[in-house]
C-alpha atoms as a PDB file:
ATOM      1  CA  UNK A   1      -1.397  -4.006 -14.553  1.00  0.00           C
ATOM      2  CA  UNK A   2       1.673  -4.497 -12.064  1.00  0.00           C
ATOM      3  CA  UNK A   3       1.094  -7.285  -9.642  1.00  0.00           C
ATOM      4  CA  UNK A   4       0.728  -5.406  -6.060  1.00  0.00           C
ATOM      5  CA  UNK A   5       3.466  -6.148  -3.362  1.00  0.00           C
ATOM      6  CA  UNK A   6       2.130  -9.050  -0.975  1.00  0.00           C
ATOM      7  CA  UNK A   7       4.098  -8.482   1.690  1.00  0.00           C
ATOM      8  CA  UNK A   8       5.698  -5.372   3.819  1.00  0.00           C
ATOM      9  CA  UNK A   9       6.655  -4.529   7.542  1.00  0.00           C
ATOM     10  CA  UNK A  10       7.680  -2.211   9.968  1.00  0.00           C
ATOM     11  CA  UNK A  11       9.293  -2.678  13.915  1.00  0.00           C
ATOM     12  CA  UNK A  12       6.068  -3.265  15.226  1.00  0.00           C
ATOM     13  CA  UNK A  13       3.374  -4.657  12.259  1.00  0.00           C
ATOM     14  CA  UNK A  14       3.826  -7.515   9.870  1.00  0.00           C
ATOM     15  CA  UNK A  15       0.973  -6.931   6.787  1.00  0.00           C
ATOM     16  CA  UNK A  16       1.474 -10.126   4.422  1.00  0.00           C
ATOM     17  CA  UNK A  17      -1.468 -11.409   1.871  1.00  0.00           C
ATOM     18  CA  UNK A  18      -3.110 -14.114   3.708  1.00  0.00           C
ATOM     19  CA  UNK A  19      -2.084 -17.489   3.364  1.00  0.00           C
ATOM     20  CA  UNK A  20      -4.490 -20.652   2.757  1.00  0.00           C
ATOM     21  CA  UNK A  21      -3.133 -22.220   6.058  1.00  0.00           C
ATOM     22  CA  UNK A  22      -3.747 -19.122   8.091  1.00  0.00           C
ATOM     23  CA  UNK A  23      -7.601 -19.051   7.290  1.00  0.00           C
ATOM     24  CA  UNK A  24      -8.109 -20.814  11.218  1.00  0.00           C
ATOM     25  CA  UNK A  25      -6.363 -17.316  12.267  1.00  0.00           C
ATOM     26  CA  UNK A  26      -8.243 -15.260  10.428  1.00  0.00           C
ATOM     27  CA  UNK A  27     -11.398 -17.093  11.878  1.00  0.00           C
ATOM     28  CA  UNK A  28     -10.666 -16.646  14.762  1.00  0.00           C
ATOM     29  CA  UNK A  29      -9.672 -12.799  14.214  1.00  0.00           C
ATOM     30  CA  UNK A  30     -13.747 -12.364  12.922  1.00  0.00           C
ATOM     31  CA  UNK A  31     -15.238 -14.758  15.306  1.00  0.00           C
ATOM     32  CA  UNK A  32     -13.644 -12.679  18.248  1.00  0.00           C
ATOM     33  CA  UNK A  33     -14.543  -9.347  16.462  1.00  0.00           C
ATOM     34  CA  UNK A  34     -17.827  -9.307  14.842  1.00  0.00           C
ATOM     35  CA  UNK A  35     -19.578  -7.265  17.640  1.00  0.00           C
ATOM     36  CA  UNK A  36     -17.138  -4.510  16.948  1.00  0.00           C
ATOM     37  CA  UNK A  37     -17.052  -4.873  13.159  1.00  0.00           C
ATOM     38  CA  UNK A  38     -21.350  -4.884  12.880  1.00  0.00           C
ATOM     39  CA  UNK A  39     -21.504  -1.382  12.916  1.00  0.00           C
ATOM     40  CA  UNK A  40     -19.363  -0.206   9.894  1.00  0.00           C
ATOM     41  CA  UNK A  41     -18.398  -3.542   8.140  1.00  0.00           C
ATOM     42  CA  UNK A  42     -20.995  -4.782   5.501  1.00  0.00           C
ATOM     43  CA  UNK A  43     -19.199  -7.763   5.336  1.00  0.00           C
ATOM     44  CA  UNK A  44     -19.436  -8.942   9.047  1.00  0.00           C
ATOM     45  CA  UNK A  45     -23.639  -9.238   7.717  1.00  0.00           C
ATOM     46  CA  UNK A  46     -22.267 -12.854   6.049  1.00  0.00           C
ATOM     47  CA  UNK A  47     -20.695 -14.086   9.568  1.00  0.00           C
ATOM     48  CA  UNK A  48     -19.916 -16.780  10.592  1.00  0.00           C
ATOM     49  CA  UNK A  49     -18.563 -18.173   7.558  1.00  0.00           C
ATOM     50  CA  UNK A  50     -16.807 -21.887   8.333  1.00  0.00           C
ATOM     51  CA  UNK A  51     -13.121 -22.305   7.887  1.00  0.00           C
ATOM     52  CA  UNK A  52     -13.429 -23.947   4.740  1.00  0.00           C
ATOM     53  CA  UNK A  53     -14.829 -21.141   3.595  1.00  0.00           C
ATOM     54  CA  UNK A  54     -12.354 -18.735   4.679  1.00  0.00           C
ATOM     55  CA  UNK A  55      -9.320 -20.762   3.160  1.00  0.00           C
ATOM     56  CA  UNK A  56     -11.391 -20.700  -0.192  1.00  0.00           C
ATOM     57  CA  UNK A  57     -11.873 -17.056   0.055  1.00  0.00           C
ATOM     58  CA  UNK A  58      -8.116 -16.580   0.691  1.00  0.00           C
ATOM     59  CA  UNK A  59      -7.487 -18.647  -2.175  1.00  0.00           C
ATOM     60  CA  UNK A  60      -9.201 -16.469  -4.498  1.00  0.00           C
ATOM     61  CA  UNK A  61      -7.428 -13.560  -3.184  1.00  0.00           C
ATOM     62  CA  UNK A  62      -4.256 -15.359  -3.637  1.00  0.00           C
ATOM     63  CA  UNK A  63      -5.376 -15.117  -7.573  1.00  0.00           C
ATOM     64  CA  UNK A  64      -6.516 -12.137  -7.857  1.00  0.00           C
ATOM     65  CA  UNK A  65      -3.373 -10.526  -6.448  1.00  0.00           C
ATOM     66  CA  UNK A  66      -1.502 -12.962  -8.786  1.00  0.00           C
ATOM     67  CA  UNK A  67      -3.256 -11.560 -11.860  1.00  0.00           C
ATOM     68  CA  UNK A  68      -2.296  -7.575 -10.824  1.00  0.00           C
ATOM     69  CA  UNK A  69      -5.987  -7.297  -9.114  1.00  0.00           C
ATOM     70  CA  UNK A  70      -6.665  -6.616  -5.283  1.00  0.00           C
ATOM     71  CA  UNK A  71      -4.257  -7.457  -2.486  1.00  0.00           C
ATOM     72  CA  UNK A  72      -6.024  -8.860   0.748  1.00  0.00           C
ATOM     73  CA  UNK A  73      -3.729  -8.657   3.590  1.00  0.00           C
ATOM     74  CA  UNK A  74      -3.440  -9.838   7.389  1.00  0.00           C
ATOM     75  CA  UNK A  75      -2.158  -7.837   9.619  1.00  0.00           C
ATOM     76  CA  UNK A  76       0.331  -9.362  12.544  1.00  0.00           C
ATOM     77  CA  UNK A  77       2.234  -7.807  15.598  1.00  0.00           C
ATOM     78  CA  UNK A  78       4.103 -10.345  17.937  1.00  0.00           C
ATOM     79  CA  UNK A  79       3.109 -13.103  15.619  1.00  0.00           C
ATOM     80  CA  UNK A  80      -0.735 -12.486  16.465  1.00  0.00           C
ATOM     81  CA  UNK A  81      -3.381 -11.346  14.590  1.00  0.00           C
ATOM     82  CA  UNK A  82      -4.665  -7.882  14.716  1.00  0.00           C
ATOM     83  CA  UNK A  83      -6.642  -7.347  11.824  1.00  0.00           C
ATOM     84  CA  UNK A  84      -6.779  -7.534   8.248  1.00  0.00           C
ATOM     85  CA  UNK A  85      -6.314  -4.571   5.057  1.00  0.00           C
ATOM     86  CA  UNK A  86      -6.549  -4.599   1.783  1.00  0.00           C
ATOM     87  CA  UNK A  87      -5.260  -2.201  -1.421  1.00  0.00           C
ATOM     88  CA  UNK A  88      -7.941  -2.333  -3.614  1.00  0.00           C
ATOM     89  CA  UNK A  89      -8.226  -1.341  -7.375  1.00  0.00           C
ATOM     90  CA  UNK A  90     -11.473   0.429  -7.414  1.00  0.00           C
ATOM     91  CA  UNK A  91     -10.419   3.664  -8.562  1.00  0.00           C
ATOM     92  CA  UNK A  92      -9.387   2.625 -11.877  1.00  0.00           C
ATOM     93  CA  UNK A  93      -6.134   2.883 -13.514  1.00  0.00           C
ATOM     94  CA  UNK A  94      -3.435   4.627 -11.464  1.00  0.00           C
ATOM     95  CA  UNK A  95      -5.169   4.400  -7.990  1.00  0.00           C
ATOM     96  CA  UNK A  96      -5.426   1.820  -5.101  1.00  0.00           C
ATOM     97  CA  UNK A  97      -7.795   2.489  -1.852  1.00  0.00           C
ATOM     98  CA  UNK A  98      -6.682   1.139   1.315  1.00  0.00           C
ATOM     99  CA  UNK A  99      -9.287  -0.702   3.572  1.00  0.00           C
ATOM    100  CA  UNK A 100      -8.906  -1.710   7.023  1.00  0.00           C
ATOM    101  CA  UNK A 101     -10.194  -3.257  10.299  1.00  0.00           C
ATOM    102  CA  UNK A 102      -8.776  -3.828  13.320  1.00  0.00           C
ATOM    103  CA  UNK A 103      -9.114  -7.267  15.844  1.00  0.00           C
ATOM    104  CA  UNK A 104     -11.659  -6.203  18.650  1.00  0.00           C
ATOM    105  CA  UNK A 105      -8.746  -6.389  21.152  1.00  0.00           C
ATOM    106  CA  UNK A 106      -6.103  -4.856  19.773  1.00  0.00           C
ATOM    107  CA  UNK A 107      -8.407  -1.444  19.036  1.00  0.00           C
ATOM    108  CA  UNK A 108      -6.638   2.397  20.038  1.00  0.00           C
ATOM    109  CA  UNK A 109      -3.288   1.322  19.330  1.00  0.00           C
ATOM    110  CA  UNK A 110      -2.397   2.524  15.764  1.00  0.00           C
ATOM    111  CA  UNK A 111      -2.805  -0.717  14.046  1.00  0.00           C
ATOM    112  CA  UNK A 112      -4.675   0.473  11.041  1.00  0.00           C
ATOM    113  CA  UNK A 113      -2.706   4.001  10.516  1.00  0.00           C
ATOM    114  CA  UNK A 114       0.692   2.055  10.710  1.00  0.00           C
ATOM    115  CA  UNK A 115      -1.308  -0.667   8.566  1.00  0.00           C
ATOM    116  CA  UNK A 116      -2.221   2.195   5.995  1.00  0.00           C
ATOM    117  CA  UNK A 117       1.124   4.205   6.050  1.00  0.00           C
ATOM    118  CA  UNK A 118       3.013   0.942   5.451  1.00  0.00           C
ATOM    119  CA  UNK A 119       0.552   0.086   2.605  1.00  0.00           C
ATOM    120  CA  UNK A 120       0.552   3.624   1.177  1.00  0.00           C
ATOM    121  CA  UNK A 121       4.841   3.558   1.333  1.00  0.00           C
ATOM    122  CA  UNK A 122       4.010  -0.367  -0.650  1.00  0.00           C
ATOM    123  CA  UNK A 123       1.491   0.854  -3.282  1.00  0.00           C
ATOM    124  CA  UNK A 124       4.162   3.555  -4.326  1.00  0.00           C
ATOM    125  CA  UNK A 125       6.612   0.825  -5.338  1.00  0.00           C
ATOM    126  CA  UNK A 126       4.138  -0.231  -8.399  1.00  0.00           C
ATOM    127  CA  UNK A 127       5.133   2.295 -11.317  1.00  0.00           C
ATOM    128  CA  UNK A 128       1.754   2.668 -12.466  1.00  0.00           C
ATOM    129  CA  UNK A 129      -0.032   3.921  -9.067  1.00  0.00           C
ATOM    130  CA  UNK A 130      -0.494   7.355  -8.939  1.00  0.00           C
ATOM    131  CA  UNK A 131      -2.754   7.968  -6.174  1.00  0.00           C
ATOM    132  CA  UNK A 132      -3.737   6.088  -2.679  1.00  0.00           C
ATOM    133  CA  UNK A 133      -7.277   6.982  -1.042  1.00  0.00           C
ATOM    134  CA  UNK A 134      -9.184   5.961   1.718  1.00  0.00           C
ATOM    135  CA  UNK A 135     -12.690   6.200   1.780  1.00  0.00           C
ATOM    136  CA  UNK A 136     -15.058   5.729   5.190  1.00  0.00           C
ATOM    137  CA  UNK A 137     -18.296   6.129   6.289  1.00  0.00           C
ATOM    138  CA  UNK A 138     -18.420   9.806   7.216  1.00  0.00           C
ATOM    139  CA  UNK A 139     -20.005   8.920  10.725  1.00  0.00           C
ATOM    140  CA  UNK A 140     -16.935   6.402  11.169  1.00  0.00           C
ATOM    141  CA  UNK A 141     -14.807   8.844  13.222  1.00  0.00           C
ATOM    142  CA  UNK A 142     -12.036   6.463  14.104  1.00  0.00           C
ATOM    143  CA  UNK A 143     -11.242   5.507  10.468  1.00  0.00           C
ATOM    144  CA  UNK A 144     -11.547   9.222   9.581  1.00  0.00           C
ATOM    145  CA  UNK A 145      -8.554   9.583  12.055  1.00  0.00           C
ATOM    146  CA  UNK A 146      -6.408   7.410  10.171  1.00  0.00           C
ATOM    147  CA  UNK A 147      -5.867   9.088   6.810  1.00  0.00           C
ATOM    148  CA  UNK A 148      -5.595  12.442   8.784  1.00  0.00           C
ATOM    149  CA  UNK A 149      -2.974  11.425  10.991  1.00  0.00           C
ATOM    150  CA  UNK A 150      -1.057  10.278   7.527  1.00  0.00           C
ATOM    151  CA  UNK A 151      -1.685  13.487   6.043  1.00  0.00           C
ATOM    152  CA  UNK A 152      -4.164  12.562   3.409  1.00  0.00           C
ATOM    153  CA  UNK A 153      -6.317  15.253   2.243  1.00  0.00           C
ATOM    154  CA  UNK A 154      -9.967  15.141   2.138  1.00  0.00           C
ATOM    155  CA  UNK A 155     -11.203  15.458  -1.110  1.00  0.00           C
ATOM    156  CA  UNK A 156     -14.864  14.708  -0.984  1.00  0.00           C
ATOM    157  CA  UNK A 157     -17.815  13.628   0.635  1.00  0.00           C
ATOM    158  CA  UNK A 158     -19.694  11.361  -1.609  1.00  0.00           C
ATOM    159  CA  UNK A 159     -23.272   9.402  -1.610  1.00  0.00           C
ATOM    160  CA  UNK A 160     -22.975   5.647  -1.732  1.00  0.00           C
ATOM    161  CA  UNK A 161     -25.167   4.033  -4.479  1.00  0.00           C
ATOM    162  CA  UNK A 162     -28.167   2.460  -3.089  1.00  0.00           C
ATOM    163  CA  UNK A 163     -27.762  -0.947  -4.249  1.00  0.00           C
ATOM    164  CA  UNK A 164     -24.603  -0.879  -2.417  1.00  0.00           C
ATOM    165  CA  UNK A 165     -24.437  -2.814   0.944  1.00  0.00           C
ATOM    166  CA  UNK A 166     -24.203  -1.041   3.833  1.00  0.00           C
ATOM    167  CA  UNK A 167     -23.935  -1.886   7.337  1.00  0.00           C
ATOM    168  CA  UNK A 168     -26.302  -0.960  10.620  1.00  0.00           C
ATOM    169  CA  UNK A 169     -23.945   2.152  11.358  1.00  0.00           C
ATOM    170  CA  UNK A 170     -23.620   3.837   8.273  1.00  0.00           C
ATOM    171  CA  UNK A 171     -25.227   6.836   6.551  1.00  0.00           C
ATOM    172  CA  UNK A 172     -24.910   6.347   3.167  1.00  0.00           C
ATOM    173  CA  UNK A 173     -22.145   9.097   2.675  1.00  0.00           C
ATOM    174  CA  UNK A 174     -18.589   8.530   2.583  1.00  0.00           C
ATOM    175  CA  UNK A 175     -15.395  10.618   3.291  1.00  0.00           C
ATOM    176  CA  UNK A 176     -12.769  10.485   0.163  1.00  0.00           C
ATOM    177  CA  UNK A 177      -9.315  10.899   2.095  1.00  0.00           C
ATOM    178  CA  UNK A 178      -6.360  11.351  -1.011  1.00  0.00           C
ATOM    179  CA  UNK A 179      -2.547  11.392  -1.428  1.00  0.00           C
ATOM    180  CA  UNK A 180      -0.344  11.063  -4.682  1.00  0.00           C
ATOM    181  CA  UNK A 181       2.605  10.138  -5.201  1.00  0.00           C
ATOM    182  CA  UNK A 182       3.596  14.019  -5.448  1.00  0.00           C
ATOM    183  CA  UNK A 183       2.393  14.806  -2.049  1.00  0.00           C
ATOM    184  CA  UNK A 184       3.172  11.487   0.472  1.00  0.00           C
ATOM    185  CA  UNK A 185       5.495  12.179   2.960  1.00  0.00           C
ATOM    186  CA  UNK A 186       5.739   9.359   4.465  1.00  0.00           C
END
């Protein structure tokens, strides 16, 4: 598989794989957020983690990505952080699905659909993706607004596996937003 992209921008979001130096800023991006996150982030269940721990987690993203797996990414707009995304290979060969959260403070202001357009426009620059999805809990309104506004299509509704994690919020169904390389407009 094709290494993903680790880097892209726009005029008014920076989305960059995380760094090992940055993990203090990425602390302090959870720390600040967790409330918010609880709900729909499985995740958030294993906060606090210590910085150490977070520059050891970026570090394994960092090879990962560098052996054409998942892409972790921070997201930054006048040099702060406003939340994190990822492109994620779970949909086999071909496909990528784009995750996202946004920084507690920073909520309502497009960060995660320009986040997902510009990662949509980056996973189309790897020959061998196909198709770009985004999947949410299907009670998770405000991510279900994201692939919308980008003009994803919903293709399903599916049930979660039950061994899966899940967090206090969700319902154990999940919205399948799609597009393909065919049908992005960008």
């Amino acid at each position: 598989m094709e290494p993903l992209p680790l880097a892209t921008a726009s005029d008014c979001l920076v989305v960059r794989a995380w760094a090992p130096d940055e993990a203090p800023a990425l602390h302090a991006a959870v720390v600040a957020s967790t409330e918010h996150l609880r709900p729909w982030m499985p995740w958030i269940a294993h906060e606090p983690l210590a910085v150490e721990e977070r520059r050891a987690m970026i570090e394994g993203w960092r090879s990962e990505a560098a052996d054409g797996g998942d892409v972790v990414y921070g997201m930054w707009a006048e040099g702060a952080v406003v939340g994190g995304c990822g492109l994620h290979r779970r949909l086999g060969p071909g496909g990528v699905e784009i995750g996202y959260w946004v920084h507690a403070d920073h909520v309502g202001r497009g960060v995660a659909t320009e986040a997902s357009r510009l990662l949509t426009e980056l996973a189309f620059t790897v020959a061998d993706i196909e198709v770009v999805e985004v999947h949410h809990d299907v009670a998770n309104a405000a991510s279900a607004r994201v692939p919308e506004k980008l003009g994803f299509v919903r293709v399903a509704d599916i049930s979660v596996p039950a061994a899966e994690p899940r967090a206090p919020a969700e319902t154990g169904r999940r919205g399948v937003w799609r597009t393909t390389r065919q049908t992005w407009r960008g």
